[in-house]
N, C-alpha and C. Protein backbone atom coordinates (compact mmCIF):
# COMPACT_ATOMS: atom_id res chain seq x y z
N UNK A 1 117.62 94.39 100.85
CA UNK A 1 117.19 93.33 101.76
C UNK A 1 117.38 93.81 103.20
N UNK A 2 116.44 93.56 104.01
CA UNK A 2 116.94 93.93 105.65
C UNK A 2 117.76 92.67 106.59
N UNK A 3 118.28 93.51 107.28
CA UNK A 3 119.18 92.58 107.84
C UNK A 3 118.60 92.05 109.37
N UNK A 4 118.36 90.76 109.24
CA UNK A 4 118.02 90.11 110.69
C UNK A 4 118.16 91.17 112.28
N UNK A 5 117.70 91.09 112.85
CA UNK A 5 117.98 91.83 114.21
C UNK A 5 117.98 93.22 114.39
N UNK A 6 117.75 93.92 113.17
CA UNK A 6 118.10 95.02 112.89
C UNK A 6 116.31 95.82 112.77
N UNK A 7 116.12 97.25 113.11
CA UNK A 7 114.67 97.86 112.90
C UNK A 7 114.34 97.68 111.47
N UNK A 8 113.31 97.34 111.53
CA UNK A 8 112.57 97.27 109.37
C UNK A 8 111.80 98.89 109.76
N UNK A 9 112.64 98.89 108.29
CA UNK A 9 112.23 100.09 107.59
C UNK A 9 111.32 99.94 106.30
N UNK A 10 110.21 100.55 106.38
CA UNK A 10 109.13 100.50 105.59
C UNK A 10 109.15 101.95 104.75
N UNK A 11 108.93 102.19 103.68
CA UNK A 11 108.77 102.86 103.08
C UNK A 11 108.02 102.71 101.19
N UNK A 12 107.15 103.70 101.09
CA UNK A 12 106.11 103.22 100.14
C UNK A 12 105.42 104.45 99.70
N UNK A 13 104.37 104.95 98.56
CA UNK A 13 103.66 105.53 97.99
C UNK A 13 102.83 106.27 99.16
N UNK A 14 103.27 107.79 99.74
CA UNK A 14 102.37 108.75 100.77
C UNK A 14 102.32 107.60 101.89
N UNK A 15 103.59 106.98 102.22
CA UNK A 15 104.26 106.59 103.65
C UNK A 15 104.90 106.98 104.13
N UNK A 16 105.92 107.70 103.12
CA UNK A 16 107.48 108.31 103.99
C UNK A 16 107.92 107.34 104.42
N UNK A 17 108.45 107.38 105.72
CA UNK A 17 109.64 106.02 106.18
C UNK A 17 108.92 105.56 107.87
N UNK A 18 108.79 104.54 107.81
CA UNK A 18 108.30 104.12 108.98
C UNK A 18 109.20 103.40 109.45
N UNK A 19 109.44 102.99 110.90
CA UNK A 19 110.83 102.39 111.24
C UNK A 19 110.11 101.72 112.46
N UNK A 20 109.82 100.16 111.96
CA UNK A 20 109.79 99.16 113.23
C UNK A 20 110.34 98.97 113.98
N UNK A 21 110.60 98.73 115.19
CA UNK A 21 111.87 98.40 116.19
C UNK A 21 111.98 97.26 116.18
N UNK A 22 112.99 96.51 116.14
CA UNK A 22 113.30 94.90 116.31
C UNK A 22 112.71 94.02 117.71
N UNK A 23 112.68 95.52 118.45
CA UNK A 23 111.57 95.08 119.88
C UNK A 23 110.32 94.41 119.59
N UNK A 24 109.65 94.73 118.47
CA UNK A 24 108.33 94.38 118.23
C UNK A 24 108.34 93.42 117.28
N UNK A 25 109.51 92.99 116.77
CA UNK A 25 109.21 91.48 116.06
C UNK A 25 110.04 90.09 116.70
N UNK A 26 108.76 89.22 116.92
CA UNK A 26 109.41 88.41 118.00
C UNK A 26 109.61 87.08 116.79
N UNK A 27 110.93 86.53 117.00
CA UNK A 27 111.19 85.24 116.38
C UNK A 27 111.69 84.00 117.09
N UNK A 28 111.16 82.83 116.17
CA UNK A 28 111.08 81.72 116.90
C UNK A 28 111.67 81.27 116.03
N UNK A 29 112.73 80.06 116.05
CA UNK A 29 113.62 79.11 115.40
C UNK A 29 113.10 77.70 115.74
N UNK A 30 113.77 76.61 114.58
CA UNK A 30 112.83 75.49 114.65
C UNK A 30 114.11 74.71 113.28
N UNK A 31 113.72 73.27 113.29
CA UNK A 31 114.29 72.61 112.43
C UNK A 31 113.44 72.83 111.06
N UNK A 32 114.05 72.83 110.08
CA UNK A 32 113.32 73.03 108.82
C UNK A 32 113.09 71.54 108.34
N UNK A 33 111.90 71.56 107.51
CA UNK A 33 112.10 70.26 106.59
C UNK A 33 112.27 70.76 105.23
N UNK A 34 112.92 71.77 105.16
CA UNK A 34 113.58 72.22 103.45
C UNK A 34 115.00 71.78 102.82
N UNK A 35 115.15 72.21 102.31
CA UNK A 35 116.54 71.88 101.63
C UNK A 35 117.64 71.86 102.64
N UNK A 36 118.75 71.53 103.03
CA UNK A 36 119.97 71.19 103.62
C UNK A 36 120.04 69.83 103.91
N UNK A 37 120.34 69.18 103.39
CA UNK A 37 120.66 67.57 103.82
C UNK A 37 120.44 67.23 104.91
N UNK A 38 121.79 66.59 105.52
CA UNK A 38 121.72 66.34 106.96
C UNK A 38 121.99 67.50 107.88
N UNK A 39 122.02 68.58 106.89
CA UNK A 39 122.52 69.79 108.25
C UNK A 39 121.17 70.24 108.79
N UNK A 40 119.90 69.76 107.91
CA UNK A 40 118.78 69.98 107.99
C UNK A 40 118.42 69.49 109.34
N UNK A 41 118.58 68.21 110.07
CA UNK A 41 118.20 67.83 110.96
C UNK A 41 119.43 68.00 112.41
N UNK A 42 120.33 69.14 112.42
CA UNK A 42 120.82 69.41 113.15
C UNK A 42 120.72 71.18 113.71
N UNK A 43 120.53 72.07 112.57
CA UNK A 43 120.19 73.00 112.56
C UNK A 43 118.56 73.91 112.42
N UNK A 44 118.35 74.93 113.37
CA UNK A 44 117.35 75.57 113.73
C UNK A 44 117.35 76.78 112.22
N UNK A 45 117.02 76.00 111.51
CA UNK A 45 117.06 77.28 110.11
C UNK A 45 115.67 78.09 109.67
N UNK A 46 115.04 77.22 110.45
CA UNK A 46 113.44 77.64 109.96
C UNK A 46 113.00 78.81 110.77
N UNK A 47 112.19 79.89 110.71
CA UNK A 47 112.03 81.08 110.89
C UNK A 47 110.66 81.50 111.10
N UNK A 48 110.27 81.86 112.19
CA UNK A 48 108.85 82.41 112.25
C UNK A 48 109.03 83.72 113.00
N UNK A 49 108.13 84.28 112.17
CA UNK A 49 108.30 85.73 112.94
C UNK A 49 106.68 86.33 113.09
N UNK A 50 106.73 87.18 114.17
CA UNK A 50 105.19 86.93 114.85
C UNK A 50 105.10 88.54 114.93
N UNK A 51 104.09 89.54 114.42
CA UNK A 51 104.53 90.61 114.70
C UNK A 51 102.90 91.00 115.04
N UNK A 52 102.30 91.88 116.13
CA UNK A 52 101.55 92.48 116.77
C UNK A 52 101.40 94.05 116.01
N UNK A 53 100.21 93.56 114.81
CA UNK A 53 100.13 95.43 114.35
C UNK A 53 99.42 96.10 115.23
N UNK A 54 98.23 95.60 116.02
CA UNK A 54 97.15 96.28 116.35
C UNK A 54 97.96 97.45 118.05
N UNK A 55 99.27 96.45 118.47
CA UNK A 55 99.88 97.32 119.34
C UNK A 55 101.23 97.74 119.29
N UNK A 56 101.74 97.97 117.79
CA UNK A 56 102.30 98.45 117.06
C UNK A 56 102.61 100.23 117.84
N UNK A 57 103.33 100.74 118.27
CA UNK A 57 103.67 102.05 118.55
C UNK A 57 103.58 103.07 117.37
N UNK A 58 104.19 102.46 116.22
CA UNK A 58 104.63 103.14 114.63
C UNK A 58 103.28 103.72 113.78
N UNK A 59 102.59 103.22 113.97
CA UNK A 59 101.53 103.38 112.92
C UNK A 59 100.43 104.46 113.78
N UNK A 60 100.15 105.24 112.96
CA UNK A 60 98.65 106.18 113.31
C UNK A 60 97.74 105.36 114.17
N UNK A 61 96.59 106.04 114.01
CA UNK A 61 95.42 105.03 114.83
C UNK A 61 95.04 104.41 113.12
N UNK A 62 94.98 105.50 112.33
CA UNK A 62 94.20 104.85 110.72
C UNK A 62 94.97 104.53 110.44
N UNK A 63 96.46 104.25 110.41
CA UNK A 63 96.84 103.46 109.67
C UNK A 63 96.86 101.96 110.09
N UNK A 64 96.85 101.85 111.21
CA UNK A 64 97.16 100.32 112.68
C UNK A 64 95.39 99.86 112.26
N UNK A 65 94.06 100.92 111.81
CA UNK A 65 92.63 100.55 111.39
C UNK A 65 92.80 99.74 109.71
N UNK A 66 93.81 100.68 109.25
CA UNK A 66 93.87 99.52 107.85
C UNK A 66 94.71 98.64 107.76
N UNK A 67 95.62 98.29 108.56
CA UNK A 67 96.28 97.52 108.67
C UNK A 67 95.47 96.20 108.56
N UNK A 68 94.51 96.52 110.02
CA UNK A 68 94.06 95.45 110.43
C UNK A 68 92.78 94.77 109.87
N UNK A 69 92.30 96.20 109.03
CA UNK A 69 91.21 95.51 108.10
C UNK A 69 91.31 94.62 107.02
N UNK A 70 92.67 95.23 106.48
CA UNK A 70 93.63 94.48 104.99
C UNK A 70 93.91 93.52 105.04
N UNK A 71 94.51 92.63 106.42
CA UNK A 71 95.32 91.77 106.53
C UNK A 71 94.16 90.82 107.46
N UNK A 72 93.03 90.95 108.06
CA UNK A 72 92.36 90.36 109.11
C UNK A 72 92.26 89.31 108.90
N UNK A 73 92.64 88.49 107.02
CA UNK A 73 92.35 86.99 106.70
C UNK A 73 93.68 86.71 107.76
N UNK A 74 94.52 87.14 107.60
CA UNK A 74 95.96 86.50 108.21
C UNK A 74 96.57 86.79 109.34
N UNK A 75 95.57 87.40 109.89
CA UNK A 75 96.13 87.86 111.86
C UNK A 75 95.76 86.38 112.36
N UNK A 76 96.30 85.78 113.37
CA UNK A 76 95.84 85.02 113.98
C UNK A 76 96.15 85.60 115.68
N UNK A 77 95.14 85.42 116.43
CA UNK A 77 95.21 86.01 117.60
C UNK A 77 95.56 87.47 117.66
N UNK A 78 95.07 88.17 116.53
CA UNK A 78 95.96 89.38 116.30
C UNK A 78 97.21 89.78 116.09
N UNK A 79 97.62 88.78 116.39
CA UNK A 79 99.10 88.76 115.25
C UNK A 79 99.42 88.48 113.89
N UNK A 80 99.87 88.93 113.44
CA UNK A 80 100.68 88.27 111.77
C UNK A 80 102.18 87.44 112.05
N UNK A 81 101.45 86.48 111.75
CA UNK A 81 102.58 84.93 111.49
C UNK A 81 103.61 84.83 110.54
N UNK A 82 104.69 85.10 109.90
CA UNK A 82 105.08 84.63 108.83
C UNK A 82 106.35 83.65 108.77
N UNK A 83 106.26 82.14 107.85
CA UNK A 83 106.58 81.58 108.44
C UNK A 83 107.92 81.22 106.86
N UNK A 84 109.42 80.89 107.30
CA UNK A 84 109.92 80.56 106.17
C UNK A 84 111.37 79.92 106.41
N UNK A 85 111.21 78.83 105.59
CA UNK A 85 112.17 77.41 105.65
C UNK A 85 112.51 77.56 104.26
N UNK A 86 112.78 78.78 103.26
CA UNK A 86 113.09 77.87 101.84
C UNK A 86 114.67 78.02 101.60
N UNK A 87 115.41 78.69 102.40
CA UNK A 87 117.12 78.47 102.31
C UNK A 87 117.39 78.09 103.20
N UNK A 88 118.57 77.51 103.15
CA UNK A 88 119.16 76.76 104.02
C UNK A 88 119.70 77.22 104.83
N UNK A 89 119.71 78.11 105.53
CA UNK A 89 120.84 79.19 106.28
C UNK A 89 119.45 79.85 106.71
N UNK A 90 119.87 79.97 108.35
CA UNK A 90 119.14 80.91 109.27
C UNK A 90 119.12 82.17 109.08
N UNK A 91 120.18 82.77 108.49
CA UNK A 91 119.95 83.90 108.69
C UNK A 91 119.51 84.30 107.20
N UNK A 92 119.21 83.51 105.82
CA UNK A 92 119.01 84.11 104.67
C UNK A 92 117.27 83.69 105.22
N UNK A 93 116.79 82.80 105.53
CA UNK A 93 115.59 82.84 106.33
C UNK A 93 114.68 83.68 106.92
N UNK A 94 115.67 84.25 107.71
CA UNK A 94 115.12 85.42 108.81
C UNK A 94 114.97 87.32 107.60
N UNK A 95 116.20 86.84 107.31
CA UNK A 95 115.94 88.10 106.31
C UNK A 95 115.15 87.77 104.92
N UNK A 96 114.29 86.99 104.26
CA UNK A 96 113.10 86.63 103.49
C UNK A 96 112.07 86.70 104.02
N UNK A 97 112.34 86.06 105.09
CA UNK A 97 110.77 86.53 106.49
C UNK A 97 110.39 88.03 106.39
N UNK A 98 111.47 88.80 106.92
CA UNK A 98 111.35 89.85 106.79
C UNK A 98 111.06 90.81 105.97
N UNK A 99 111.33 90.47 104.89
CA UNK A 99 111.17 91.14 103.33
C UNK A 99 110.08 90.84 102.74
N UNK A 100 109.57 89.81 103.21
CA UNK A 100 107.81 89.46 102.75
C UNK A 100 106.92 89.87 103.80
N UNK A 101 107.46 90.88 105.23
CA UNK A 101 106.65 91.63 106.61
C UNK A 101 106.60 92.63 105.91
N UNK A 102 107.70 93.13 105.56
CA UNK A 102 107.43 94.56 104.82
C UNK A 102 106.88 94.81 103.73
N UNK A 103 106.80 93.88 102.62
CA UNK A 103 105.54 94.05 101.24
C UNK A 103 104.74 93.95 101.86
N UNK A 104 103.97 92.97 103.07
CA UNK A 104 102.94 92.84 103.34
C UNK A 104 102.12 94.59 103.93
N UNK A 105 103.01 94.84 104.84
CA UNK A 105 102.84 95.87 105.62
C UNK A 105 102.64 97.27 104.58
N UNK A 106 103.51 97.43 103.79
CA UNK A 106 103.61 98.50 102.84
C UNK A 106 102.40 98.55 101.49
N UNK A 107 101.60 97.22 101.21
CA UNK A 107 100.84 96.67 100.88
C UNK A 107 99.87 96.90 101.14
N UNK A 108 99.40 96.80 102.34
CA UNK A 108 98.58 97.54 103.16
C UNK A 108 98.35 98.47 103.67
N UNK A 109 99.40 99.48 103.66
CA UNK A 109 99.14 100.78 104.19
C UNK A 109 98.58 101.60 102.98
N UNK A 110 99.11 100.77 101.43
CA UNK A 110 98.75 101.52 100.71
C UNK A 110 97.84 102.33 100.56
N UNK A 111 97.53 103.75 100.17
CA UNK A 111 96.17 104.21 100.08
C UNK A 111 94.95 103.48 99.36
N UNK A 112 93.63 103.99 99.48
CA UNK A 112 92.78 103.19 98.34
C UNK A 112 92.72 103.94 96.72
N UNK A 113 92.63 103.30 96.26
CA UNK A 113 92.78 103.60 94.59
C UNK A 113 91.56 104.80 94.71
N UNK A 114 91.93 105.82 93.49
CA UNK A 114 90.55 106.41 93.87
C UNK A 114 89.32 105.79 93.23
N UNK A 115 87.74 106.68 93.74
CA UNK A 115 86.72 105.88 93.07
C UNK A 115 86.32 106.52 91.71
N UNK A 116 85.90 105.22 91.26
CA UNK A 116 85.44 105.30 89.82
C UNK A 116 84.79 106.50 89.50
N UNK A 117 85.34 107.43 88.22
CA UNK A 117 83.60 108.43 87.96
C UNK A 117 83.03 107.37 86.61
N UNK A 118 82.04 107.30 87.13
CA UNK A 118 81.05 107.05 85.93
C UNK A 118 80.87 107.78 84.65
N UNK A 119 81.09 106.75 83.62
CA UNK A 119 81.09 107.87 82.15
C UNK A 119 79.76 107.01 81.66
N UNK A 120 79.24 107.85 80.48
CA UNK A 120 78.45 107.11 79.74
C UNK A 120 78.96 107.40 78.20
N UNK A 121 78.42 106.07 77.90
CA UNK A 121 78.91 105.79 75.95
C UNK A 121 78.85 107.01 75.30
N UNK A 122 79.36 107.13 74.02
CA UNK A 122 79.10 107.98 73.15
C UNK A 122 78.09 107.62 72.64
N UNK A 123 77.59 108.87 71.93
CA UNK A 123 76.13 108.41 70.52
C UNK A 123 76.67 107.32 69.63
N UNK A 124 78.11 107.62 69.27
CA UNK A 124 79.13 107.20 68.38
C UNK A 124 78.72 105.71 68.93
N UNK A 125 79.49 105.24 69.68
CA UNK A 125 79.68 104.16 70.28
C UNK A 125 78.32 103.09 70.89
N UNK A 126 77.01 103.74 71.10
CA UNK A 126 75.82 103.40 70.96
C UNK A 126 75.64 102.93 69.57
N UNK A 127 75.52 103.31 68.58
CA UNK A 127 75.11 103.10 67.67
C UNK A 127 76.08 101.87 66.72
N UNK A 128 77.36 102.13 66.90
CA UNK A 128 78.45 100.75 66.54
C UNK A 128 77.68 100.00 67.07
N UNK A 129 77.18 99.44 68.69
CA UNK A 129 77.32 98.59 69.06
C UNK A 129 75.66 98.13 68.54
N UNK A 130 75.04 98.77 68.36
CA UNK A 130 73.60 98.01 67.86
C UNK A 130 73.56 98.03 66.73
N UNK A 131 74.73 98.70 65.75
CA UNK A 131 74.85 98.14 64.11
C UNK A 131 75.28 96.69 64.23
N UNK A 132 76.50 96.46 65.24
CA UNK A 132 77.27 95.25 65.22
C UNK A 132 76.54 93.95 65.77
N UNK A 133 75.24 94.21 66.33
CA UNK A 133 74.22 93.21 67.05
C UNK A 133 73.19 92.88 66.16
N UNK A 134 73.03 94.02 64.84
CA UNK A 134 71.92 93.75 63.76
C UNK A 134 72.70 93.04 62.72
N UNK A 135 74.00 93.43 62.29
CA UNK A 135 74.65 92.11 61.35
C UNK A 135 75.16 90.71 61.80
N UNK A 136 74.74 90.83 63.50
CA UNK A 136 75.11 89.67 64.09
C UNK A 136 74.34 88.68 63.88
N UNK A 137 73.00 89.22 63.98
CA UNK A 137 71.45 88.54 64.25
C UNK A 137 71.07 88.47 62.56
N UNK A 138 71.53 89.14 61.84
CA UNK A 138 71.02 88.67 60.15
C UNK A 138 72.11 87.48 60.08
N UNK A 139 73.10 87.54 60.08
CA UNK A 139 74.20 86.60 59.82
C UNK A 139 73.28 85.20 60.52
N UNK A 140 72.69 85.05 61.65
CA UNK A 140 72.52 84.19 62.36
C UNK A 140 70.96 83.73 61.85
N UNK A 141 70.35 84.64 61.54
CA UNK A 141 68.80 84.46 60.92
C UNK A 141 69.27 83.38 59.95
N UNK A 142 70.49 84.01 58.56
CA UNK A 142 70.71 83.21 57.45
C UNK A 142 70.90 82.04 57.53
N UNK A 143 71.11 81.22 58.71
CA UNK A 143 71.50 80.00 58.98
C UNK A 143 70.84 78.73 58.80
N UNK A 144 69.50 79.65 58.96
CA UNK A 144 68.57 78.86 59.12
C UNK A 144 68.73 77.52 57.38
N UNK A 145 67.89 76.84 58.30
CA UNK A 145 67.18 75.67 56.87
C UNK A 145 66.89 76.37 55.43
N UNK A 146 67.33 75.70 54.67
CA UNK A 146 67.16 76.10 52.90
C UNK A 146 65.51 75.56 53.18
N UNK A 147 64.90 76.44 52.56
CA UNK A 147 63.60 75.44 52.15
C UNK A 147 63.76 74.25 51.25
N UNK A 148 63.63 73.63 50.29
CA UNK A 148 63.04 72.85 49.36
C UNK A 148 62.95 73.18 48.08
N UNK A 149 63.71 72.99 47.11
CA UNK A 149 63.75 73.90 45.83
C UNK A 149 62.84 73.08 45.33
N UNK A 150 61.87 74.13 44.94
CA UNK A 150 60.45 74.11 44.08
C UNK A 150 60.91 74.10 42.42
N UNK A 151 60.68 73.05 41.92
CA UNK A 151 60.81 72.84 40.32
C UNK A 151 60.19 72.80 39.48
C-alpha cells in the first residue's frame, strides 16, 4: 500500500519503476457522507486527489500519449479526479485513493496486447462442422407433420 504524502511508485509489465513526486498530486479534504457516525460530521475524511498526466514530468512523450488516450473517458479538464470516502479515517482514504491512481496509471501504460494472426480451419474441422449442420437439418426436417395413415 503507499503511504499518503509520500512519491507513488509505479511499477508494472516493460515499466520498470516510475516514481511520481507527491509535488504532482494535489489533494483536497472534505466531510464524508460514509461510515463514521458522528465523527463523520466533524471530520475532513473524504479524499480527492487530482493528478495532471498530460504535464506529468515522469512519463515519455508516448507514454503521457497513452496515458491520455486510455483514460480520456475520465480526465476532466485534463486532469484525473479520484475521489474516496469508504473508511473512516483520512489517512486509510488518502492511501486507497492512491492505490486505485496507481492501477489506473499502470493499467494504462500497459503495452497493447499483440495483434491477432489470422488462422484458417482445418479440412478436419470444415468438414465436422458441415457433418454437424446436415444431422442438424435431418433431425429438424423429421419434425415435420406425420401424414395420415392410409388404411
Amino acid at each position: 500500500m503507499t503511504e499518503p504524502g509520500k512519491d507513488l511508485v509505479l511499477r508494472g509489465p516493460g515499466l520498470g519503476e516510475l516514481v511520481i513526486p507527491a509535488a504532482e498530486l494535489v489533494e483536497r479534504f472534505s466531510r464524508s457522507s460514509g461510515p463514521g457516525g458522528q465523527g463523520v460530521n466533524t471530520t475532513d475524511s473524504r479524499v480527492e486527489l487530482l493528478f495532471d498526466p498530460g504535464a506529468s514530468v515522469v512519463f515519455t512523450a508516448a507514454q503521457r500519449e497513452r496515458i491520455l488516450e486510455r483514460l480520456s473517458d475520465r480526465l476532466v479538464a485534463g486532469r484525473l479526479r479520484l475521489v474516496g470516502s469508504e473508511h473512516r479515517s483520512q489517512s486509510r482514504n488518502r492511501a486507497a485513493v492512491r492505490e486505485r491512481l496507481r492501477d489506473l496509471l499502470v493499467e494504462a501504460l500497459a503495452p497493447p496486447a499483440p495483434a491477432r494472426r489470422p488462422t484458417r480451419p482445418t479440412r478436419g474441422s470444415q468438414s465436422r462442422r458441415l457433418d454437424a449442420k446436415k444431422r442438424r437439418g435431418d433431425l429438424k426436417s423429421s419434425r415435420g407433420r406425420v401424414p395420415p395413415a392410409s388404411d
